[in-house]
N, C-alpha and C. Protein backbone atom coordinates (compact mmCIF):
# COMPACT_ATOMS: atom_id res chain seq x y z
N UNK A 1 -23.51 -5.63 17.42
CA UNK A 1 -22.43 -4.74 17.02
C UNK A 1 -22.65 -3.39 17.69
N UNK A 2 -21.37 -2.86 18.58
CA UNK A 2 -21.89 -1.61 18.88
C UNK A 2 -21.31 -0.15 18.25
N UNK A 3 -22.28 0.42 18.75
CA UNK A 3 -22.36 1.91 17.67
C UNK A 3 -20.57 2.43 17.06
N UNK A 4 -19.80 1.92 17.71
CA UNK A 4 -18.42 2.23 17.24
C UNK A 4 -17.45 1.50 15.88
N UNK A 5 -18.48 0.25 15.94
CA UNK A 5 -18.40 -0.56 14.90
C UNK A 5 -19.22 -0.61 14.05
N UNK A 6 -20.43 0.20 13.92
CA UNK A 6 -21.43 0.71 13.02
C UNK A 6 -20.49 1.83 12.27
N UNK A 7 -20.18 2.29 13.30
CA UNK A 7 -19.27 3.79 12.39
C UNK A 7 -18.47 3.07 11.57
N UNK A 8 -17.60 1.94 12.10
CA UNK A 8 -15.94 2.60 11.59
C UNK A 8 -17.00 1.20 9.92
N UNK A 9 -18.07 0.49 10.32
CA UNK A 9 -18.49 0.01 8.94
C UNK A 9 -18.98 1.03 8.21
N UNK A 10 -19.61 2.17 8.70
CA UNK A 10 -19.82 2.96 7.30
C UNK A 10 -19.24 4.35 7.02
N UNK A 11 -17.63 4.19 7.67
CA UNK A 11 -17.15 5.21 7.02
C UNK A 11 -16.26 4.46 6.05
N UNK A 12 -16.00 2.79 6.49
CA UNK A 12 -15.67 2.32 5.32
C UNK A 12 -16.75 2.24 4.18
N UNK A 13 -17.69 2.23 3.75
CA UNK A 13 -18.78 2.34 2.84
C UNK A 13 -18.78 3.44 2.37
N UNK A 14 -18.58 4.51 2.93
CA UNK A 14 -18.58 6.40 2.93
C UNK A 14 -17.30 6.14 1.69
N UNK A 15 -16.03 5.98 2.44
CA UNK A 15 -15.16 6.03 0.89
C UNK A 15 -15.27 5.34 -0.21
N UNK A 16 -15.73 3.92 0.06
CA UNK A 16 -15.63 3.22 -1.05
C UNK A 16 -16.85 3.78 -2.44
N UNK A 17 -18.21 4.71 -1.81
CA UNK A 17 -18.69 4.68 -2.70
C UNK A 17 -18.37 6.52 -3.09
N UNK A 18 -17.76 7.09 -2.54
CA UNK A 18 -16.71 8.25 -3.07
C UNK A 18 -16.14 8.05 -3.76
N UNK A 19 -15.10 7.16 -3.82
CA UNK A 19 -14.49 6.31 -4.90
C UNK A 19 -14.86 5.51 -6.36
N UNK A 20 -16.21 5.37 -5.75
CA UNK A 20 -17.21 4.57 -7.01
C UNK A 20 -18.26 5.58 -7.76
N UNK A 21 -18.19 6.79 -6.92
CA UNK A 21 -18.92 8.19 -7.45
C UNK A 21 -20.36 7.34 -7.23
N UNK A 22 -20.82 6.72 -6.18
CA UNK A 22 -22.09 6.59 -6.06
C UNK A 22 -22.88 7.00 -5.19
N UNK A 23 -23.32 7.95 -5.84
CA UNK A 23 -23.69 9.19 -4.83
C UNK A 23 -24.72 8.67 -4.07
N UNK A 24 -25.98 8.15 -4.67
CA UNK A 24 -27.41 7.22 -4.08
C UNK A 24 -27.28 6.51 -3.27
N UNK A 25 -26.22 5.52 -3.19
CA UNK A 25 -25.26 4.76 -2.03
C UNK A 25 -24.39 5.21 -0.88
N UNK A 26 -24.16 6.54 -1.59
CA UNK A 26 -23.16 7.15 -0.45
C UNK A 26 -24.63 7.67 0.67
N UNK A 27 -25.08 8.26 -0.04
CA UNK A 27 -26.63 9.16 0.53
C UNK A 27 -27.26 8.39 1.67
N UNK A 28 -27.32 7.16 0.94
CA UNK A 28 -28.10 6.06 1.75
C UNK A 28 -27.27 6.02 3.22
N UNK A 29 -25.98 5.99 3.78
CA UNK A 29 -25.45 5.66 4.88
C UNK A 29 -26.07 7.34 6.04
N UNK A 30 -26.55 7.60 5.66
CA UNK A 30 -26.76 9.00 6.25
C UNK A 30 -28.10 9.40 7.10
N UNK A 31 -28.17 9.24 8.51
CA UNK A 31 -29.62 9.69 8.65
C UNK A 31 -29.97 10.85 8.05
N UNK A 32 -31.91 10.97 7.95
CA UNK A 32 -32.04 12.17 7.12
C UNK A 32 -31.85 13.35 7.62
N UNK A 33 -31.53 13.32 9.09
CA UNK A 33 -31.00 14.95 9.79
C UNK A 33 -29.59 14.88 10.01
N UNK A 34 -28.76 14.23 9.24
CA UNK A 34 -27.55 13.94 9.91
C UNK A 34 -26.35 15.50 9.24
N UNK A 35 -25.64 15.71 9.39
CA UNK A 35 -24.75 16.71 9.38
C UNK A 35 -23.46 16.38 8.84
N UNK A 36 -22.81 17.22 7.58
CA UNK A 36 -21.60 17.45 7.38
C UNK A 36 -21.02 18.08 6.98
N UNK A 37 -20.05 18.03 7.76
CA UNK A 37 -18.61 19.79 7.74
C UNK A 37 -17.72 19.01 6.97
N UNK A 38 -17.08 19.31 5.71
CA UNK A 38 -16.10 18.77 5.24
C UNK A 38 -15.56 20.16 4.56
N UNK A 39 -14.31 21.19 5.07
CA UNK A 39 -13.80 21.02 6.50
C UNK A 39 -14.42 21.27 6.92
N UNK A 40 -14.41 21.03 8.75
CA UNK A 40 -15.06 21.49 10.08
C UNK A 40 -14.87 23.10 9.46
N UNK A 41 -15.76 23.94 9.96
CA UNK A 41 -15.41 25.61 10.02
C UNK A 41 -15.84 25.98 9.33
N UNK A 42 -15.78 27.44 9.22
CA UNK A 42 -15.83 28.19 7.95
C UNK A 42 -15.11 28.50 7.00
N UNK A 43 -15.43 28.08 5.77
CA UNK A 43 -14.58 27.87 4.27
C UNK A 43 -15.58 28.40 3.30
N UNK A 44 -15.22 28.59 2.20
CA UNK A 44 -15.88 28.86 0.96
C UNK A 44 -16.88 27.57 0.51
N UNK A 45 -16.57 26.49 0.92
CA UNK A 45 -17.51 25.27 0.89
C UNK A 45 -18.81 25.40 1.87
N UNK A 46 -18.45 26.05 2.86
CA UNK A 46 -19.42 26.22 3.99
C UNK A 46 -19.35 27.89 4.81
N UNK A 47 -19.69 28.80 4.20
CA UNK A 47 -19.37 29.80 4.46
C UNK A 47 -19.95 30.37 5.88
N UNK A 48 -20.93 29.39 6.76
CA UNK A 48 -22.05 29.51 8.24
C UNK A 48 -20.95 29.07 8.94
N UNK A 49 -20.35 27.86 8.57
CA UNK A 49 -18.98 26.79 9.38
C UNK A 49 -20.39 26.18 10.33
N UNK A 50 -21.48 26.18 9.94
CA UNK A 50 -22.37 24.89 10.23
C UNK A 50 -22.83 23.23 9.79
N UNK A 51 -21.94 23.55 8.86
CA UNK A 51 -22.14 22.13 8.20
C UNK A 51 -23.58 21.87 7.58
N UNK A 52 -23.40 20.91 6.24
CA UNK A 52 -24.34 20.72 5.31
C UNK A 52 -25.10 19.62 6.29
N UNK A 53 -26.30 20.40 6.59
CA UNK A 53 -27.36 19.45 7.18
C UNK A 53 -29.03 18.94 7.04
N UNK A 54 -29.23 17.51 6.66
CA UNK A 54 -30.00 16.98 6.27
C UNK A 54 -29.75 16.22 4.53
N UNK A 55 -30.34 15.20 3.81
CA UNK A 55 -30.13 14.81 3.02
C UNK A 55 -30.42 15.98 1.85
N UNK A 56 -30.95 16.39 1.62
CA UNK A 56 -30.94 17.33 0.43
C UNK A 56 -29.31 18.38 0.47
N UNK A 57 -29.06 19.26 1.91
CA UNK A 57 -27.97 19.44 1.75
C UNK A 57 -26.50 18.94 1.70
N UNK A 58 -26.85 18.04 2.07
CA UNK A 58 -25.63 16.72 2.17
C UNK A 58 -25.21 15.76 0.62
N UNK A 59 -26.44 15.96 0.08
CA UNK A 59 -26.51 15.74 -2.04
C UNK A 59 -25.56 16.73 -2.64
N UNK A 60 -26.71 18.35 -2.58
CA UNK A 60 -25.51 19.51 -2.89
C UNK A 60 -24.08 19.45 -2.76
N UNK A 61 -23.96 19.13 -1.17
CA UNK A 61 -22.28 18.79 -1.07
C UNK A 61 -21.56 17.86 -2.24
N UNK A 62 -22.31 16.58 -2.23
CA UNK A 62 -21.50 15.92 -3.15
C UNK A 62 -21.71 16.33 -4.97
N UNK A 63 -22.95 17.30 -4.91
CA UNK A 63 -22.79 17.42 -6.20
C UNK A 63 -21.42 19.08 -6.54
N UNK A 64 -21.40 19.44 -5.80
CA UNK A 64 -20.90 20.68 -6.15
C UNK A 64 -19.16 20.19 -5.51
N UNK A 65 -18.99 19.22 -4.35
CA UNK A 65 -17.19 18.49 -4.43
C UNK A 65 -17.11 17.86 -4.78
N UNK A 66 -17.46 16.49 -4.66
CA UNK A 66 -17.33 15.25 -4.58
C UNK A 66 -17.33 15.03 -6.19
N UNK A 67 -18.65 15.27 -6.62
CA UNK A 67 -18.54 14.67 -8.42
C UNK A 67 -17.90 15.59 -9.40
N UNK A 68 -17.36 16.86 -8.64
CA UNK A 68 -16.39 17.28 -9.59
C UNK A 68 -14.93 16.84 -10.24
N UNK A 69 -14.66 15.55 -9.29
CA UNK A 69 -13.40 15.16 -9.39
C UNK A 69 -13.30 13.39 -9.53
N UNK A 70 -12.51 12.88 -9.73
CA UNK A 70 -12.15 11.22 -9.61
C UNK A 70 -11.33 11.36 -8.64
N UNK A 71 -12.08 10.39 -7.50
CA UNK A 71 -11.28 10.46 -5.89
C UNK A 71 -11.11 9.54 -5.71
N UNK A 72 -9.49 9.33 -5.41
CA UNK A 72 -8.84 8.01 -4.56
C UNK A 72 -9.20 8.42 -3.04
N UNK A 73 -9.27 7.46 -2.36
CA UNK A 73 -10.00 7.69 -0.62
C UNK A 73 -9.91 6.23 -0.32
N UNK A 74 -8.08 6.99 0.15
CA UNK A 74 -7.35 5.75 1.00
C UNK A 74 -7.48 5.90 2.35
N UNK A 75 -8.19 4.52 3.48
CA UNK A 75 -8.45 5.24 4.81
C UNK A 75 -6.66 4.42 5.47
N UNK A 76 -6.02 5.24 6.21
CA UNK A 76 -4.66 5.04 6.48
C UNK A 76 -4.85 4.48 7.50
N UNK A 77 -5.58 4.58 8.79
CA UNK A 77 -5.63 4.08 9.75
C UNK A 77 -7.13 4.34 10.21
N UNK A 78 -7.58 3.42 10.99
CA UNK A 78 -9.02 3.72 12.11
C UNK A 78 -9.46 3.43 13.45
N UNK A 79 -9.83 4.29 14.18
CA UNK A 79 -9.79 4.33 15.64
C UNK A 79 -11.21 4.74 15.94
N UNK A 80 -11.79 3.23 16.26
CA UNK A 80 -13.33 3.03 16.67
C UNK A 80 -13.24 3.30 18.11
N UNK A 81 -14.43 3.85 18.54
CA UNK A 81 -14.35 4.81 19.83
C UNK A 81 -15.83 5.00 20.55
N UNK A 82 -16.85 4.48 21.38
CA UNK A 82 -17.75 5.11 21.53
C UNK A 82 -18.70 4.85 20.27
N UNK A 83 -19.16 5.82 19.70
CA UNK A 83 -20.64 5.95 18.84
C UNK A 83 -19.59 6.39 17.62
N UNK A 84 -18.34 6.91 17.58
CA UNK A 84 -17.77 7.45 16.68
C UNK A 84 -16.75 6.58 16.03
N UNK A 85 -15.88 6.52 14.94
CA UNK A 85 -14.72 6.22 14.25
C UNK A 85 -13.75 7.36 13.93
N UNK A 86 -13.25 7.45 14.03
CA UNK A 86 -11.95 8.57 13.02
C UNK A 86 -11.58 7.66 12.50
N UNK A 87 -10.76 8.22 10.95
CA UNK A 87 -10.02 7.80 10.21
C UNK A 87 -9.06 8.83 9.61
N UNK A 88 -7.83 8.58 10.01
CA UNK A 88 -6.69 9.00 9.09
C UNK A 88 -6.94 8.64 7.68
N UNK A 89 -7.09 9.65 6.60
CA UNK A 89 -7.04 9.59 5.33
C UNK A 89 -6.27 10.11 4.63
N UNK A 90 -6.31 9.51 3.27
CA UNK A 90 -5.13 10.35 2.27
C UNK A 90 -6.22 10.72 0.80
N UNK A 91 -6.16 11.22 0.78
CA UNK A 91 -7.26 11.37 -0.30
C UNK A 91 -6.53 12.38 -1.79
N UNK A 92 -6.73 11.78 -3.17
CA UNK A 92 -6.24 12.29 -3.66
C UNK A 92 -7.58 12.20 -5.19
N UNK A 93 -7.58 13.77 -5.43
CA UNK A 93 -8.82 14.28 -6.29
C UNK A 93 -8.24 14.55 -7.47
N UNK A 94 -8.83 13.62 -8.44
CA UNK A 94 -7.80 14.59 -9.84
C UNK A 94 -8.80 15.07 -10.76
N UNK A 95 -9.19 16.37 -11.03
CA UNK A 95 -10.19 17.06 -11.36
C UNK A 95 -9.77 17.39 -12.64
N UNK A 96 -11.03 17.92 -13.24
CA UNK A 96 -10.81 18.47 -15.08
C UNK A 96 -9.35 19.03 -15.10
N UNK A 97 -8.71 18.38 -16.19
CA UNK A 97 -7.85 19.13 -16.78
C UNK A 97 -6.62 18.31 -16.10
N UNK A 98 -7.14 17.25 -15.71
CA UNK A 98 -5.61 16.62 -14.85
C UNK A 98 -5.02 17.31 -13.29
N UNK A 99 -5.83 18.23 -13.21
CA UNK A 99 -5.35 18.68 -12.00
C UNK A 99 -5.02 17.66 -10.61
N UNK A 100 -4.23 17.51 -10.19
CA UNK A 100 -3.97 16.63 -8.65
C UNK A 100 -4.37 17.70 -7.44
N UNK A 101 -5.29 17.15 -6.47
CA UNK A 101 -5.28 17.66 -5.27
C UNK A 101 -4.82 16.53 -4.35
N UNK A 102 -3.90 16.60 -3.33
CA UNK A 102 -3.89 15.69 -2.47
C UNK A 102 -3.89 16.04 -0.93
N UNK A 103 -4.22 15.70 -0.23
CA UNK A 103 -4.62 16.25 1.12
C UNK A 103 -4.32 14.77 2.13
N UNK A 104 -4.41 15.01 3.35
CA UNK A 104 -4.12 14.08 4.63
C UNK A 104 -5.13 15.04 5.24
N UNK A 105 -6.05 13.89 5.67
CA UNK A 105 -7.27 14.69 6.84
C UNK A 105 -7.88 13.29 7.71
N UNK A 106 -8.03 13.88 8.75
CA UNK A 106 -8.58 12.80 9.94
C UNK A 106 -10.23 13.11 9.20
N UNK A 107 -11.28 12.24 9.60
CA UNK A 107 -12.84 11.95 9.23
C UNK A 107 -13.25 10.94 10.37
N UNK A 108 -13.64 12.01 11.00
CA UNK A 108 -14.89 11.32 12.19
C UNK A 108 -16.44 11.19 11.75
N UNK A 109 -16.45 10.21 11.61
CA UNK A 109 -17.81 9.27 11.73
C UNK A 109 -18.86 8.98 13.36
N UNK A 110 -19.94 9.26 13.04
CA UNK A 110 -20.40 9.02 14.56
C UNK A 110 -21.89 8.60 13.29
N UNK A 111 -21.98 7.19 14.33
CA UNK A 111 -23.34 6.64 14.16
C UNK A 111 -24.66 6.38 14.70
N UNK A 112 -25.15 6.34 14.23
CA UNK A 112 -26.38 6.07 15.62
C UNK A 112 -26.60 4.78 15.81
N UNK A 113 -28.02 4.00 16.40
CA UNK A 113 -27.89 2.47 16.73
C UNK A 113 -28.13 1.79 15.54
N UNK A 114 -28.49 2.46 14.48
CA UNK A 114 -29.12 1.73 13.08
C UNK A 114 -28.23 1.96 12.01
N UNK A 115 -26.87 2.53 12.52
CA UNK A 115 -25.84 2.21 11.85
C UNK A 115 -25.79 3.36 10.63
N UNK A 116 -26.67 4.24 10.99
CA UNK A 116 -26.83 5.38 9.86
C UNK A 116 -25.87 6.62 10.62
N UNK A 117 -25.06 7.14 9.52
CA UNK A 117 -23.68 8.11 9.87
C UNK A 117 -24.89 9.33 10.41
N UNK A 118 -24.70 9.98 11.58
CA UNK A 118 -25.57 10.97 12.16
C UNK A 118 -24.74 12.83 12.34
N UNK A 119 -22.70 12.25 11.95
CA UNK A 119 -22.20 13.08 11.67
C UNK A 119 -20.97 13.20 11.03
N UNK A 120 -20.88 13.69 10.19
CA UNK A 120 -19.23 13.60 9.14
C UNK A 120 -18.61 14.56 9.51
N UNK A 121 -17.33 14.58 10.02
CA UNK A 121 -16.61 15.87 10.74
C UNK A 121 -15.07 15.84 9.91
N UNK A 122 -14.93 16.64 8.90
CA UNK A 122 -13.49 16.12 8.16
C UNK A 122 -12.32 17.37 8.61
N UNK A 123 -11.25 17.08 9.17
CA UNK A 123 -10.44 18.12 9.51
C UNK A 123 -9.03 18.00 8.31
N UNK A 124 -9.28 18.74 7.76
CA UNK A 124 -8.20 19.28 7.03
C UNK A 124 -7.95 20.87 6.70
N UNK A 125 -7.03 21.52 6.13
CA UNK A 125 -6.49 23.05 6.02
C UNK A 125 -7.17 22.99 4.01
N UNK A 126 -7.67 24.22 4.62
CA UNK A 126 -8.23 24.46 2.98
C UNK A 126 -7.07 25.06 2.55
N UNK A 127 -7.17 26.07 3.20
CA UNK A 127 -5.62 27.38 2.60
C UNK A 127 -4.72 26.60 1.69
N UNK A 128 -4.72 25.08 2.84
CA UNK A 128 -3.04 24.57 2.19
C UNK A 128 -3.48 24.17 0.82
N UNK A 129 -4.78 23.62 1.10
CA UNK A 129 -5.33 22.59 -0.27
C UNK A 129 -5.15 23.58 -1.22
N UNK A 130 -5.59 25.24 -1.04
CA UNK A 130 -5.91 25.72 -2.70
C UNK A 130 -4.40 26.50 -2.79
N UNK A 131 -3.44 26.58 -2.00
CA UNK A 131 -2.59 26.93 -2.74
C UNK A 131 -1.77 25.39 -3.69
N UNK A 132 -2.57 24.42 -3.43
CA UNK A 132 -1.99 23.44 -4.49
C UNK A 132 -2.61 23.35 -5.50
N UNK A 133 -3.42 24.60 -5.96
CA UNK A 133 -4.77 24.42 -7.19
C UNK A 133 -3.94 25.63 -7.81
N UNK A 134 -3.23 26.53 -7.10
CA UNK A 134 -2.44 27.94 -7.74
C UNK A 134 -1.68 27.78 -8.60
């Protein structure tokens, strides 16, 4: 299997256990220096716009987004490529209090030969996201 089909298998694994809030499982697809910007840039999530890198910061991430909410993480389409995957996503977060977030963001996956995600690159608009939290 080559590295493009390593990806686009564990960015399908990446949502499904987002979805299942299993964080230990999600963790596991990740080399331990691997990197992620979710968004790419600088945001209040990532205020360097270096991205959460290595497994301890890549936990934080999911403990401080990810398990704040119950996430649907529908992948819409995927385009295996090289060492990488993108995926068109729709992702929809419904956090304390019933709140709905819903967003459309591409998620590039790049793997290495052992099939461990080496980078998570998620492009979406924060701005837009939190004026839907206003």
């Amino acid at each position: 299997m080559g590295n493009a089909q390593l990806a686009l298998a564990a960015s399908r694994l990446s949502g499904q256990f987002v979805e299942q809030g299993n964080k230990s499982a999600w963790l596991d697809l990740f080399a331990d220096d691997a990197c992620v910007q979710d968004p790419v840039g600088k945001s209040p999530l990532d205020p360097t716009g270096n991205g959460h890198i290595g497994k301890t910061a890549i936990g934080n991430f999911w403990d401080m987004i990810i398990a704040a909410g119950d996430i649907q993480f529908t992948i819409v389409s995927s385009h295996p490529a090289g060492d990488e995957c993108a995926n068109v996503v729709n992702m929809v977060n419904t956090l304390p209090g019933d709140i709905k977030m819903e967003l459309d963001m591409v998620v590039v996956y790049t793997a290495n030969a052992e099939g461990k995600i080496i980078s998570l690159k998620a492009y979406w608009d924060f701005d837009a996201v939190q004026q839907q939290l206003s």
